[in-house]
Protein backbone atom coordinates (compact mmCIF):
# COMPACT_ATOMS: atom_id res chain seq x y z
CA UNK A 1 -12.55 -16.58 -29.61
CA UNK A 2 -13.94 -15.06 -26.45
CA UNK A 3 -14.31 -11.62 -25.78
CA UNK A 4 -11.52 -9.89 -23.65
CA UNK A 5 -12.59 -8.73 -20.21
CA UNK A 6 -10.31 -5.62 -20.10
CA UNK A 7 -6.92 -5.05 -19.96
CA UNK A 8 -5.88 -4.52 -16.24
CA UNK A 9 -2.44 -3.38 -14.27
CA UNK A 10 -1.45 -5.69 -11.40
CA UNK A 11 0.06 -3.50 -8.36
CA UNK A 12 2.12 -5.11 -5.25
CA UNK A 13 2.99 -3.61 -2.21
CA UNK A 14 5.73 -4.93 -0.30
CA UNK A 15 6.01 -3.66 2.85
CA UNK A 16 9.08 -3.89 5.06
CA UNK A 17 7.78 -5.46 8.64
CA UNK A 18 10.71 -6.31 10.14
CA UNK A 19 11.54 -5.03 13.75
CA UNK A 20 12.58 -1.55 12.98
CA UNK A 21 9.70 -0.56 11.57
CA UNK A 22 7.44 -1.43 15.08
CA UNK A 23 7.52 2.49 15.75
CA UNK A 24 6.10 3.08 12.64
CA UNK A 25 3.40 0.65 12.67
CA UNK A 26 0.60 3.05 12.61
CA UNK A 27 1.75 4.75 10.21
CA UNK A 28 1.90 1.72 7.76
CA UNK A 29 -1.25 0.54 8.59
CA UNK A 30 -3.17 3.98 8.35
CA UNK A 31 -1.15 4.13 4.86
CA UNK A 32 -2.29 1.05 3.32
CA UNK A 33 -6.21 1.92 4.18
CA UNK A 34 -5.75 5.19 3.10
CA UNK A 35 -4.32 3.33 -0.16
CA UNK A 36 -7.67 1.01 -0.29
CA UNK A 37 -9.92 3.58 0.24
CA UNK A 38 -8.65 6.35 -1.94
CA UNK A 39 -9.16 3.27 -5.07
CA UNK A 40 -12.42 2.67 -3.87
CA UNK A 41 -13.02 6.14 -4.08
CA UNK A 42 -12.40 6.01 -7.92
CA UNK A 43 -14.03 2.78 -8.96
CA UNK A 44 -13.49 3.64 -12.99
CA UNK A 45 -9.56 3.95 -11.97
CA UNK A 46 -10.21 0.62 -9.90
CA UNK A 47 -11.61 -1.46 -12.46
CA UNK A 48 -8.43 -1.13 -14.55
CA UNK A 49 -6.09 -2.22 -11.21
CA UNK A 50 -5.76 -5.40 -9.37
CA UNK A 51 -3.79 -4.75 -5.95
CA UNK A 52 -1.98 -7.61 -3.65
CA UNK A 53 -0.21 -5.92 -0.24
CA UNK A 54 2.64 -8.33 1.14
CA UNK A 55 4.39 -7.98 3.86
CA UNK A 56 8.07 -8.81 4.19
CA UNK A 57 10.54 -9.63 7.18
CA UNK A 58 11.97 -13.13 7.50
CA UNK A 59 9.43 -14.13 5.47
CA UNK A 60 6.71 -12.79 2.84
CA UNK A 61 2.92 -12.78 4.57
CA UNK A 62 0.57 -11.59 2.37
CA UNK A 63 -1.96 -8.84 3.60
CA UNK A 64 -4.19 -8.83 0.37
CA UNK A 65 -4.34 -11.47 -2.17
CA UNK A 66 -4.82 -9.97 -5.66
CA UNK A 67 -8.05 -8.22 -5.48
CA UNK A 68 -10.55 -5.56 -7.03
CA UNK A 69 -10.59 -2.72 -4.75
CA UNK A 70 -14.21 -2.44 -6.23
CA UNK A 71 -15.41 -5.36 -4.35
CA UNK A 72 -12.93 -5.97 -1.44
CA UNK A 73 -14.39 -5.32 1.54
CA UNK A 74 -11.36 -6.40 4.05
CA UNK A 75 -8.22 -4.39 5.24
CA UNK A 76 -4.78 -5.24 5.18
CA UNK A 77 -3.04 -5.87 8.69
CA UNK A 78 0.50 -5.30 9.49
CA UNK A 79 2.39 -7.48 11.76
CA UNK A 80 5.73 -6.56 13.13
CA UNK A 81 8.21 -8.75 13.21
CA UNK A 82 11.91 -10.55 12.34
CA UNK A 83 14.58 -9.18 10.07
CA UNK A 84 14.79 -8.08 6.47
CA UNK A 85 15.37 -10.30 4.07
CA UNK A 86 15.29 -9.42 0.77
CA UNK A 87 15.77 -12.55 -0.58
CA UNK A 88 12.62 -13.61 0.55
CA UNK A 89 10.82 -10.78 -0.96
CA UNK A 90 11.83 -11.75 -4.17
CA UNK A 91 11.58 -15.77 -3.86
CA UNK A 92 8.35 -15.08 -2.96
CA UNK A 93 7.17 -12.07 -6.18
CA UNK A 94 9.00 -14.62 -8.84
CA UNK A 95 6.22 -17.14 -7.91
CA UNK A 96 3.56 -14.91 -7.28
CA UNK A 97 3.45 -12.52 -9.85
CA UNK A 98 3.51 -15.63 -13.02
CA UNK A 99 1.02 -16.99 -11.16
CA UNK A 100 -1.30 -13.59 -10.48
CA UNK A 101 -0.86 -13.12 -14.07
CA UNK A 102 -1.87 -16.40 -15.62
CA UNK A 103 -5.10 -16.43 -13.51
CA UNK A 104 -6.14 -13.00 -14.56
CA UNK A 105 -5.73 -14.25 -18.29
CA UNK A 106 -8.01 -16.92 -17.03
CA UNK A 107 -10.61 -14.97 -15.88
CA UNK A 108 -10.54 -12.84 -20.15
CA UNK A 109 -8.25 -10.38 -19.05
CA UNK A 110 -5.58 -8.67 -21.17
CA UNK A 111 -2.72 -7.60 -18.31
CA UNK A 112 -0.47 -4.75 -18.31
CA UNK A 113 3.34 -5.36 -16.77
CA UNK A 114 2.86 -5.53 -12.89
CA UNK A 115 4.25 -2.93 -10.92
CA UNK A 116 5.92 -3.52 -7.66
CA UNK A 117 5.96 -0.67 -5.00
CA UNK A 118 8.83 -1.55 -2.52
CA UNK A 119 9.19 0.01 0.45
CA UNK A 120 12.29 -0.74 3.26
CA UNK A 121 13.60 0.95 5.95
CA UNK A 122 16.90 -0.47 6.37
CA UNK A 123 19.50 -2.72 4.38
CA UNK A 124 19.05 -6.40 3.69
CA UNK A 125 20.04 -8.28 6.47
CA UNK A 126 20.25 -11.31 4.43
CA UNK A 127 23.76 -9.93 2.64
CA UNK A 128 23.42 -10.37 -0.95
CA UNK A 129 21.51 -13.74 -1.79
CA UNK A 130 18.70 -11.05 -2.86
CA UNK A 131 20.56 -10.26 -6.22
CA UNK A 132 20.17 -13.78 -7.92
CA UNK A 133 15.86 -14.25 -7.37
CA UNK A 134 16.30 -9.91 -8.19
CA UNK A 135 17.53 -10.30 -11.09
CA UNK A 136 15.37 -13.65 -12.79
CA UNK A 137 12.45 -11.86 -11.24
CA UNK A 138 13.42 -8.47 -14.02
CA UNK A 139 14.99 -10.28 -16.45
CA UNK A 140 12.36 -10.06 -19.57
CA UNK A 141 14.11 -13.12 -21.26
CA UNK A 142 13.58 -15.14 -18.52
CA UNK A 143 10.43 -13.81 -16.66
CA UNK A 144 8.35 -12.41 -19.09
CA UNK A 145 6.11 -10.86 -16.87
CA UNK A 146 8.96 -9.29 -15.09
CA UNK A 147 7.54 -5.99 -13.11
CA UNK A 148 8.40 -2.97 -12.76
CA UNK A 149 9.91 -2.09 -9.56
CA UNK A 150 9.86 1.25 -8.06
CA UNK A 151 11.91 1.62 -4.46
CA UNK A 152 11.70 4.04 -1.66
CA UNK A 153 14.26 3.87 1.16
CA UNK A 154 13.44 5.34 4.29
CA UNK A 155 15.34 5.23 7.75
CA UNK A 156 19.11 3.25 7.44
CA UNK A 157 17.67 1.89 3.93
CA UNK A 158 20.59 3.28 1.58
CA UNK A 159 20.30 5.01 -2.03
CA UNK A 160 22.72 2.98 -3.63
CA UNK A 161 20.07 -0.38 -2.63
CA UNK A 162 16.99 1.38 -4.04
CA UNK A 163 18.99 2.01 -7.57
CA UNK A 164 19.81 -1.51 -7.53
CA UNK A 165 16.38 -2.95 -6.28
CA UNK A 166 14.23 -0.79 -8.98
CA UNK A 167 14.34 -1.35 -12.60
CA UNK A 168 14.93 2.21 -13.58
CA UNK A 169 16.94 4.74 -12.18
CA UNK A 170 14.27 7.42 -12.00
CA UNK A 171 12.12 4.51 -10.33
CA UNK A 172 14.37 4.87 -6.94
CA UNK A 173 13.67 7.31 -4.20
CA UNK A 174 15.10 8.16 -1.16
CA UNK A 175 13.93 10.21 2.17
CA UNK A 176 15.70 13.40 2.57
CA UNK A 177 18.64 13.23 5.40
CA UNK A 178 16.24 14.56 8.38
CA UNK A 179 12.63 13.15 7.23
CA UNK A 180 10.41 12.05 10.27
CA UNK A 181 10.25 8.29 9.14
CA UNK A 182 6.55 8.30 9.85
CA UNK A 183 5.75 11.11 7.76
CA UNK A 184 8.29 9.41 5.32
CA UNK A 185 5.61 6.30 5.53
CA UNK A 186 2.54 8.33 4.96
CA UNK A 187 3.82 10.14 1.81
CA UNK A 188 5.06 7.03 0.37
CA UNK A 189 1.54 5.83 0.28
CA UNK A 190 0.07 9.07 -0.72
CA UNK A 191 2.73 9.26 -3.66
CA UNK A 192 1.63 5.34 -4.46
CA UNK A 193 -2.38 6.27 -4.48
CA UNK A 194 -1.44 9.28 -6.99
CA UNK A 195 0.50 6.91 -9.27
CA UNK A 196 -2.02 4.22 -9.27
CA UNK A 197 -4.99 6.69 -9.98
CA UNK A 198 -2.74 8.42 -12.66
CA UNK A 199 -2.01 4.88 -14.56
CA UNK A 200 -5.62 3.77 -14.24
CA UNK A 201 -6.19 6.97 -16.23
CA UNK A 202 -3.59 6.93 -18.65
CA UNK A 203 -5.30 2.63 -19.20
CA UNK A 204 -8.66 4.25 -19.64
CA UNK A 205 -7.10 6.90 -22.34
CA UNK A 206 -6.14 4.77 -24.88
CA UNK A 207 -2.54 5.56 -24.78
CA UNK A 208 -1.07 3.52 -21.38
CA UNK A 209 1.96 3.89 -19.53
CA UNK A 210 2.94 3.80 -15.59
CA UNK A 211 2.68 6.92 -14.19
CA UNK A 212 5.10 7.28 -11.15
CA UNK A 213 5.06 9.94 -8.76
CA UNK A 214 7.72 10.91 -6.61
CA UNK A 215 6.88 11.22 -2.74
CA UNK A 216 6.93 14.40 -0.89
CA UNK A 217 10.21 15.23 1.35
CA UNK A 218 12.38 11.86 -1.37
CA UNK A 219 14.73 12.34 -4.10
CA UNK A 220 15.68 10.52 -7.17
CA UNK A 221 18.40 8.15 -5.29
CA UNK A 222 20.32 8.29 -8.29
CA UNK A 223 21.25 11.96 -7.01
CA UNK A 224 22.42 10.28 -4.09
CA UNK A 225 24.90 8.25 -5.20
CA UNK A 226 26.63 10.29 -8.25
């Protein structure tokens, strides 16, 4: 039997794009290299990640294909644009993600669940045809390598949404009533870097487990809605 590899965590960003967010497109984009250059800055943490960035509006464009931060040398790109479906965020992870997955066993890897880091700044605009792809994408039984999801609203995106879009409660955050949505960006990806760099570490210890970090100036949106 070959040798394994390694055993490696698969991260996704999905980034809301749609219209709203064009004031804020700075922001994103100065996020997600600060993202890919704080992993590059800890290549041991690195090896034990893979990272894909997609972007979401009417449709899912991805930014970065599944890649080792070690060796990537390009930068994800924003582009502004449409509405915000949900639906097609999720259409688009329940392919992906099998898919990510079975390759990396390809190459001799063992893989860790994926995480998903979700980020929206307003409600779905597609009503609810979200829930059905949601929930086969989480559902161990029939996904079995359903992700984790972890969801931070920002902006008009409402607390009751995030609980339902992550898989655990404590895996929903919120910006406080007030937050500058561009600083709300920026410590969303600062929060994302920490809990990437913290589960690398906990992979490398011997005793794994995803590490998330809750960003500065959110709360749990669990406390939100009671």
């Amino acid at each position: 039997m070959a040798e394994t590899r390694g055993v490696l965590l698969p991260a996704y960003v999905l980034a809301d794009e749609s219209a709203s967010m064009g004031p804020y497109t700075a922001e994103l984009s100065n996020g997600l290299i600060s993202l890919c250059e704080g992993l590059r800055a800890e290549p041991m943490i690195a090896a034990k990640l893979r990272l894909a960035v997609l972007g979401f509006s009417d449709d899912v464009q991805v930014r970065l294909a599944i890649a080792d931060m070690r060796t990537e040398t390009s930068l994800p790109q924003v582009a502004i644009r449409g509405l915000t479906s949900y639906q097609a965020a999720f259409d688009d992870l329940l392919d992906r993600i099998p898919a990510d997955v079975q390759w990396l066993r390809g190459e001799g890897y063992k893989v860790h669940r994926p995480v998903v880091f979700f980020l929206s700044d307003g409600q779905p605009t597609d009503g609810n045809s979200w829930r059905k792809p949601h929930a086969t994408l989480t559902d161990r039984s029939l996904t079995p390598t359903a992700p984790n999801i972890v969801a931070c609203g920002i902006g008009d995106a409402q607390a009751r949404t995030m609980v339902e879009v992550a898989t655990r409660p404590e895996f929903a955050f919120v910006a406080r009533p007030g937050t500058d949505i561009g600083q709300a960006v920026a410590e969303f990806f600062h929060a994302l870097t920490a809990s990437l760099v913290a589960s690398g570490q906990a992979l490398n210890s011997g005793n794994p487990q995803l590490v998330v970090n809750r960003p500065d100036q959110f709360t749990m949106a669990i406390d939100e809605v009671g």
